[in-house]
PDB file of N, CA and C in Angstrom:
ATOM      1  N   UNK A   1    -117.726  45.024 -97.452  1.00  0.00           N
ATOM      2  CA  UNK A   1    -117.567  43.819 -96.659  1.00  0.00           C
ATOM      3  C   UNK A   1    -116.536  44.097 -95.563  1.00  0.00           C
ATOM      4  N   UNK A   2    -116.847  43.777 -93.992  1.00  0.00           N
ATOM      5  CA  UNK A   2    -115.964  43.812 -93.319  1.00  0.00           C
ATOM      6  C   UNK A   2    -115.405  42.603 -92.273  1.00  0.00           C
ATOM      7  N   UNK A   3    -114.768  42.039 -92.587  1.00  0.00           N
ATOM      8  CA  UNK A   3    -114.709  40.920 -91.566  1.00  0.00           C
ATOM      9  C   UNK A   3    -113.168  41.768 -90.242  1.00  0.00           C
ATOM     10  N   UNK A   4    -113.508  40.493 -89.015  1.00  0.00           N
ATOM     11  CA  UNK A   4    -112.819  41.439 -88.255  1.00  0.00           C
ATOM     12  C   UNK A   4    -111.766  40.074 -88.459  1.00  0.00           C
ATOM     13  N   UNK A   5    -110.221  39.943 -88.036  1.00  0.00           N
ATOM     14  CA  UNK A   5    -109.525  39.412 -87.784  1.00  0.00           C
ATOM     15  C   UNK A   5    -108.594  39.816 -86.339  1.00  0.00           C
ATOM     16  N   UNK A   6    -107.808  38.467 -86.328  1.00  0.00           N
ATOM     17  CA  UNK A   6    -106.579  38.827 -84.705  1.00  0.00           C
ATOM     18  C   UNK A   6    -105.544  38.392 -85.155  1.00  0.00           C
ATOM     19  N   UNK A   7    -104.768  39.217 -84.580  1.00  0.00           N
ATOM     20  CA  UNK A   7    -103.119  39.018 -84.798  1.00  0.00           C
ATOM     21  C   UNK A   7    -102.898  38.225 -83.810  1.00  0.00           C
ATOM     22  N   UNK A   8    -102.381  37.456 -83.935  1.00  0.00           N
ATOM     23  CA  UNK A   8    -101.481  36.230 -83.351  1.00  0.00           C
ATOM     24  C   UNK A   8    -100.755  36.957 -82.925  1.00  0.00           C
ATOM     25  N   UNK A   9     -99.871  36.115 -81.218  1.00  0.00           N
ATOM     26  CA  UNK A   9     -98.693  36.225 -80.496  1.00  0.00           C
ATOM     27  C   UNK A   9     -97.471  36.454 -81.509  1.00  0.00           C
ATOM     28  N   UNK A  10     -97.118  35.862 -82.605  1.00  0.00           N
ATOM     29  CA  UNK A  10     -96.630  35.883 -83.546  1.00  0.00           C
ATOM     30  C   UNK A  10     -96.916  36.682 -84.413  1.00  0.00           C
ATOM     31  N   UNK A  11     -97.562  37.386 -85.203  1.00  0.00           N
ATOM     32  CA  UNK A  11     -97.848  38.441 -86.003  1.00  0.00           C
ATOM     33  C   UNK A  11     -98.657  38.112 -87.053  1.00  0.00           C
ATOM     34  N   UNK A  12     -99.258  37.339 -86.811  1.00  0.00           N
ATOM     35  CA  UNK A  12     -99.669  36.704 -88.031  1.00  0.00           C
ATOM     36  C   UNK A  12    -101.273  36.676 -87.989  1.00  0.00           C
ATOM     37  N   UNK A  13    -101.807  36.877 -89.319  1.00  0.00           N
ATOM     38  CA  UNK A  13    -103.280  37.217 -89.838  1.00  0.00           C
ATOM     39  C   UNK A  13    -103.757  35.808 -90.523  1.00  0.00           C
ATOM     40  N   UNK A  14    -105.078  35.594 -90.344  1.00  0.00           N
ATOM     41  CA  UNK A  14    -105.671  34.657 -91.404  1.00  0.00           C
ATOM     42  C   UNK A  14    -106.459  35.179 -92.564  1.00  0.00           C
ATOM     43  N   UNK A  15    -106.088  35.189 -93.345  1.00  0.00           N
ATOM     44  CA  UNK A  15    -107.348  36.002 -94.389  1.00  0.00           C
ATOM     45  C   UNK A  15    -108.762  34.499 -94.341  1.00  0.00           C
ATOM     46  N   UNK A  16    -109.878  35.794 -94.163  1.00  0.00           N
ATOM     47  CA  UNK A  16    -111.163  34.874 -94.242  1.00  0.00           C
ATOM     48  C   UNK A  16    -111.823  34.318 -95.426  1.00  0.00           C
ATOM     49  N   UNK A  17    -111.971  33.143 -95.288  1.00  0.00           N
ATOM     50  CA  UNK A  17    -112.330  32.182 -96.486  1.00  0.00           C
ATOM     51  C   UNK A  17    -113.328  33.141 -97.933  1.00  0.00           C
ATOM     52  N   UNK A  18    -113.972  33.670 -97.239  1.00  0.00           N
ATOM     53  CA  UNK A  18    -114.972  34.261 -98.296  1.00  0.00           C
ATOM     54  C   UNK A  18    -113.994  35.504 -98.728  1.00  0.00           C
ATOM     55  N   UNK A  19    -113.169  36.081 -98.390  1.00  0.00           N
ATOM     56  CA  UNK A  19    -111.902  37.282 -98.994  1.00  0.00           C
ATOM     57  C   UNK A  19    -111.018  36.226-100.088  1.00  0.00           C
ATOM     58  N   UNK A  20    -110.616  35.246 -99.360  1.00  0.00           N
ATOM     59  CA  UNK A  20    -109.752  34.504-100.132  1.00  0.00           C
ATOM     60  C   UNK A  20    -110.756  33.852-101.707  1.00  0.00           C
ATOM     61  N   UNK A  21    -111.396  33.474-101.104  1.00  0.00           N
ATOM     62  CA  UNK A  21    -112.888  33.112-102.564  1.00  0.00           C
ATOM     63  C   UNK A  21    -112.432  33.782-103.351  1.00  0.00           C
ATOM     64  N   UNK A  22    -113.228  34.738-103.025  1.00  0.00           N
ATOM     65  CA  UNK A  22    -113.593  36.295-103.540  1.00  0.00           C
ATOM     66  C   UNK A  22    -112.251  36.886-104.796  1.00  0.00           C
ATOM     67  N   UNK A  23    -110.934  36.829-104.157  1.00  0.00           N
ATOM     68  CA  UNK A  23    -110.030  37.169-104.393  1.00  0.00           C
ATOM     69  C   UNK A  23    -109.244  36.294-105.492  1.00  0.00           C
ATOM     70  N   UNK A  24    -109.657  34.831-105.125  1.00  0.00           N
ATOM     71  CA  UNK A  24    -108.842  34.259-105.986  1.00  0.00           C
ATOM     72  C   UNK A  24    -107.743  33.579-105.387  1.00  0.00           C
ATOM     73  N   UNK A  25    -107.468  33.699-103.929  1.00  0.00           N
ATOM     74  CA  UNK A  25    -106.152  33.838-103.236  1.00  0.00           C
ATOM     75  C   UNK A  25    -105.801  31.978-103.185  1.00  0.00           C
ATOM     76  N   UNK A  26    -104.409  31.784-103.682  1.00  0.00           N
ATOM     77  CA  UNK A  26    -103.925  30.173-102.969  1.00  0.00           C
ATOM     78  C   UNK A  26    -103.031  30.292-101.924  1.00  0.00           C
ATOM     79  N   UNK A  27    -102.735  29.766-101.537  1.00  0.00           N
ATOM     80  CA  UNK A  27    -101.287  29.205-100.772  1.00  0.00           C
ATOM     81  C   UNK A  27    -100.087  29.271-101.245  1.00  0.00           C
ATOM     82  N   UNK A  28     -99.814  30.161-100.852  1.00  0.00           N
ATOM     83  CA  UNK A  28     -98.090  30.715-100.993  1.00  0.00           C
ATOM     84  C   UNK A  28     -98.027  31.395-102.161  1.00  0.00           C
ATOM     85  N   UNK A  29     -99.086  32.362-102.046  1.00  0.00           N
ATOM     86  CA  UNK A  29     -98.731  33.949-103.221  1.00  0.00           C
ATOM     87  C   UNK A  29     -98.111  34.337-102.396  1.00  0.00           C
ATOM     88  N   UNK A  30     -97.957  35.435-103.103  1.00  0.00           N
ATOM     89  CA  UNK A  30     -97.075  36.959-102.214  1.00  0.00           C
ATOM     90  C   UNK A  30     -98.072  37.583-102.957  1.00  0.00           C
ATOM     91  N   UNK A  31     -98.315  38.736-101.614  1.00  0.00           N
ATOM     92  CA  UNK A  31     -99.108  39.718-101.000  1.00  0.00           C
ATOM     93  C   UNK A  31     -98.131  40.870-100.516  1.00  0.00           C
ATOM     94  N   UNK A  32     -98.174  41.934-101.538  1.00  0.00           N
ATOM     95  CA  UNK A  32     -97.460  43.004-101.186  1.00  0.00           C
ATOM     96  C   UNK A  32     -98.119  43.997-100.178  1.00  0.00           C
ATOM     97  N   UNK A  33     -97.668  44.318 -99.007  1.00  0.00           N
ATOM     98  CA  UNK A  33     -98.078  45.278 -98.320  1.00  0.00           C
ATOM     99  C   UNK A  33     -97.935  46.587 -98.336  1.00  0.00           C
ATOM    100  N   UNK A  34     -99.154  47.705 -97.887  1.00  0.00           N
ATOM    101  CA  UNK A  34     -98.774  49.222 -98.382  1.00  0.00           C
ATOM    102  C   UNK A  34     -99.365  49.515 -96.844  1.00  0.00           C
ATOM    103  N   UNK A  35     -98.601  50.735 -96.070  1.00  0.00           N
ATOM    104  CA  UNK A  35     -99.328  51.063 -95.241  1.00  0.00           C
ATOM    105  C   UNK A  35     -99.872  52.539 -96.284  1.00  0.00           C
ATOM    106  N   UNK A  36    -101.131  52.702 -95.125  1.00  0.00           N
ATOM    107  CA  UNK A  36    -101.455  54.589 -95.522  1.00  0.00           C
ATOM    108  C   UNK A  36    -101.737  55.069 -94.160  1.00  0.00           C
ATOM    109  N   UNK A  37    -100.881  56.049 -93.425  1.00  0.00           N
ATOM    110  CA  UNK A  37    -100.793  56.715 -92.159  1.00  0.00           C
ATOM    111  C   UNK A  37    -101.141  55.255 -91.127  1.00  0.00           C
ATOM    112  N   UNK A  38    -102.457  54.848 -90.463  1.00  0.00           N
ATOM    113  CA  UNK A  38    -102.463  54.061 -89.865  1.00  0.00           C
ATOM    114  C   UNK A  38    -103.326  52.727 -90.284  1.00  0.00           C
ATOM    115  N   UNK A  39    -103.024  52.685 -91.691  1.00  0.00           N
ATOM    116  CA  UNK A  39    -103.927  51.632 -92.485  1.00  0.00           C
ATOM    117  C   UNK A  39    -102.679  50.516 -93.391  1.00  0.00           C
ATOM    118  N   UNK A  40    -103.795  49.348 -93.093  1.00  0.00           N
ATOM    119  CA  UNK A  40    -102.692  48.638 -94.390  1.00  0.00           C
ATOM    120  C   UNK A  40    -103.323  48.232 -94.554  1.00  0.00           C
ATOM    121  N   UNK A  41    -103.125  47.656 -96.023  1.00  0.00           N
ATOM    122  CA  UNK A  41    -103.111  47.254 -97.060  1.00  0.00           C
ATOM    123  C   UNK A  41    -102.394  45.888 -97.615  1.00  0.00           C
ATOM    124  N   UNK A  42    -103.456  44.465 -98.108  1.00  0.00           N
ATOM    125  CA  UNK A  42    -103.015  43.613 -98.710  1.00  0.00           C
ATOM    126  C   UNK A  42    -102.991  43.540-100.355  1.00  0.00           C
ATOM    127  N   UNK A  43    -102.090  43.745-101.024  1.00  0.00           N
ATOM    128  CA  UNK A  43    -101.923  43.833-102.773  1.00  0.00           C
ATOM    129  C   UNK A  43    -102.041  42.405-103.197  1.00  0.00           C
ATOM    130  N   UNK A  44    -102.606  40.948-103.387  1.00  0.00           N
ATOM    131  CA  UNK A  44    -102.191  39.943-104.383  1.00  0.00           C
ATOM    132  C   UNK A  44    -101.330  40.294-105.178  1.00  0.00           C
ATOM    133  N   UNK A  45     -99.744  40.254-105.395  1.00  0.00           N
ATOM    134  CA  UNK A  45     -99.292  40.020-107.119  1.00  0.00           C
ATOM    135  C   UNK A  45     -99.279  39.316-107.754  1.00  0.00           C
ATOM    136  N   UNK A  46    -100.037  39.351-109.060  1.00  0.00           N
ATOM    137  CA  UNK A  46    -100.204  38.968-110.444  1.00  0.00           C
ATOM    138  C   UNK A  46     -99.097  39.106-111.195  1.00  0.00           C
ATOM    139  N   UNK A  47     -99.305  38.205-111.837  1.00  0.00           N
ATOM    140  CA  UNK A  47     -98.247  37.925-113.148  1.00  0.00           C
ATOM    141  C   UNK A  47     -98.659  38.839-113.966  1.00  0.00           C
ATOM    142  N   UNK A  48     -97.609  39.257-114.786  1.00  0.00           N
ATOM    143  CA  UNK A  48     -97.715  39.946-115.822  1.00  0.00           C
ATOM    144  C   UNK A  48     -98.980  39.430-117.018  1.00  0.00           C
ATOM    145  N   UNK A  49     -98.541  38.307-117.047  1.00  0.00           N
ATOM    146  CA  UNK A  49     -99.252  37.395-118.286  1.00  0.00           C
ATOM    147  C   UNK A  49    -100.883  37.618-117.663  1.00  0.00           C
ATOM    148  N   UNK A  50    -101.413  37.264-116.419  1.00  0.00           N
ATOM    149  CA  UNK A  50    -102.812  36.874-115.824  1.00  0.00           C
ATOM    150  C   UNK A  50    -103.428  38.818-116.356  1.00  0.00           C
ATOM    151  N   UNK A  51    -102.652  39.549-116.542  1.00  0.00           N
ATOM    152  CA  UNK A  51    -103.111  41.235-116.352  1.00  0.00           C
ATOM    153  C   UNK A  51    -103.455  41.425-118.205  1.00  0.00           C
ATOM    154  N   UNK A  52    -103.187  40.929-118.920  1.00  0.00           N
ATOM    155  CA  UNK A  52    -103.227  41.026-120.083  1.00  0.00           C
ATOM    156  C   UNK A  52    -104.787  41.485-120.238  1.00  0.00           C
ATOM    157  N   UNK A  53    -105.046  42.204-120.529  1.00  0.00           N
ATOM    158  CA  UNK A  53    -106.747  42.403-121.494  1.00  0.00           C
ATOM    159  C   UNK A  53    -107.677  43.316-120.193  1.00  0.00           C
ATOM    160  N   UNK A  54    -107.086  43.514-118.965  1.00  0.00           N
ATOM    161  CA  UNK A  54    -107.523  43.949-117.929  1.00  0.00           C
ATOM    162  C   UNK A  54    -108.261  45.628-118.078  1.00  0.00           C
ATOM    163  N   UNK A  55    -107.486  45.960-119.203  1.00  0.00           N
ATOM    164  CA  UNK A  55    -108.150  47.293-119.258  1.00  0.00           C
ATOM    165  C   UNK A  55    -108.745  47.734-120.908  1.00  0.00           C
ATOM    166  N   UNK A  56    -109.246  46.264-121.235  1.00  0.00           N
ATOM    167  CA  UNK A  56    -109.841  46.147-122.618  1.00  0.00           C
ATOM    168  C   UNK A  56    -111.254  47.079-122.168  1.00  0.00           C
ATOM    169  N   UNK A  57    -111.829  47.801-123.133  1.00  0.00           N
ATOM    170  CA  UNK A  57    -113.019  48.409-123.640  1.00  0.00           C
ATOM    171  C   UNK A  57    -112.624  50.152-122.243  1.00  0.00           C
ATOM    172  N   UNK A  58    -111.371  50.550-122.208  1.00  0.00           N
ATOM    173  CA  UNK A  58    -111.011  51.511-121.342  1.00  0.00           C
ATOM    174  C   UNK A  58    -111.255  52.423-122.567  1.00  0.00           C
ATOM    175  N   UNK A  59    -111.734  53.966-122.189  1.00  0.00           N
ATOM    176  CA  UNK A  59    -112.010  54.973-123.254  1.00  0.00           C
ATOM    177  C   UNK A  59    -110.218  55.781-123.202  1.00  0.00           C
ATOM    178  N   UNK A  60    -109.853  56.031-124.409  1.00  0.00           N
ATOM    179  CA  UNK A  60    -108.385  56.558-124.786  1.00  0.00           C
ATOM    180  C   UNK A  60    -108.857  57.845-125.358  1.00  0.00           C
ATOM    181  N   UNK A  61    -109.824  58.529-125.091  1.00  0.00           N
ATOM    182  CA  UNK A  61    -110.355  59.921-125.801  1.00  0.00           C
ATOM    183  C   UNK A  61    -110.157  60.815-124.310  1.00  0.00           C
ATOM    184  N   UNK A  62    -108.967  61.177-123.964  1.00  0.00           N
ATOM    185  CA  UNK A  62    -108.821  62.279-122.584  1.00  0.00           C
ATOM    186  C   UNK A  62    -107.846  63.379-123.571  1.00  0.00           C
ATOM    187  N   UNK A  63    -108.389  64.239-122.849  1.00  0.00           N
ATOM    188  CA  UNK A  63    -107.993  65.843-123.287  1.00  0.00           C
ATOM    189  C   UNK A  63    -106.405  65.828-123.037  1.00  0.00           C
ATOM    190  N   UNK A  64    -105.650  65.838-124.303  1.00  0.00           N
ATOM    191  CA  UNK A  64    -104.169  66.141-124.430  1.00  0.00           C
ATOM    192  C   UNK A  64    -103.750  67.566-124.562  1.00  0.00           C
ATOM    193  N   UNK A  65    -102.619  68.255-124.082  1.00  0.00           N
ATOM    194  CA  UNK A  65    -102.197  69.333-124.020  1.00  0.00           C
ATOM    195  C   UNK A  65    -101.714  69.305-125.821  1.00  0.00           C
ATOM    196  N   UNK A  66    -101.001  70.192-125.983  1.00  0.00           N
ATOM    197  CA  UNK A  66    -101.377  71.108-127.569  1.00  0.00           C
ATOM    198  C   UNK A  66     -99.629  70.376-127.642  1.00  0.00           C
ATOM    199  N   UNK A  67     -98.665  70.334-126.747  1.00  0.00           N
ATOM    200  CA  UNK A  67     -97.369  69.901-126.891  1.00  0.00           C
ATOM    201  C   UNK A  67     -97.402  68.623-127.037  1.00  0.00           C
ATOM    202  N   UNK A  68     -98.307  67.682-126.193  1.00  0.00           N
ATOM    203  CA  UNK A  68     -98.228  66.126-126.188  1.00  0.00           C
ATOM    204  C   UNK A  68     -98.850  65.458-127.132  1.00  0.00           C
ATOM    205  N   UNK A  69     -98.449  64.563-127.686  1.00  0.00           N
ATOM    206  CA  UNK A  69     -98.898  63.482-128.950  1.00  0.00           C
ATOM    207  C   UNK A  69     -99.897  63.015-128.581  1.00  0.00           C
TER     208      UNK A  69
END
């Protein structure tokens, strides 16, 4: 999905309704930013509590070295 957006005189972005849907997003989260070389990046942060069960049915069978538990 690509929507295009404009930066405001002010600096400022609108995220588009169907991202915000999509996402889950309300009014007045915080959104951590990451650049990468000439890219950024919007993060939502989640609560600890909302992340709970997020990586239920993940496989725990990866090849351990002969020293590690």
């Amino acid at each position: 999905m690509t929507d295009l957006i404009t930066l405001s005189p002010k600096f400022q972005v609108a995220i588009p309704k169907a991202v915000r849907e999509r996402l889950h997003l309300h009014a007045g989260q915080k959104l951590q930013i990451v650049t990468y070389g000439d890219r950024i990046e919007l993060v939502p942060q989640r609560s600890i509590k909302s992340m709970r069960g997020f990586l239920s049915g993940i496989s725990t069978n990866v090849p351990r070295d002969e020293d590690r538990l």
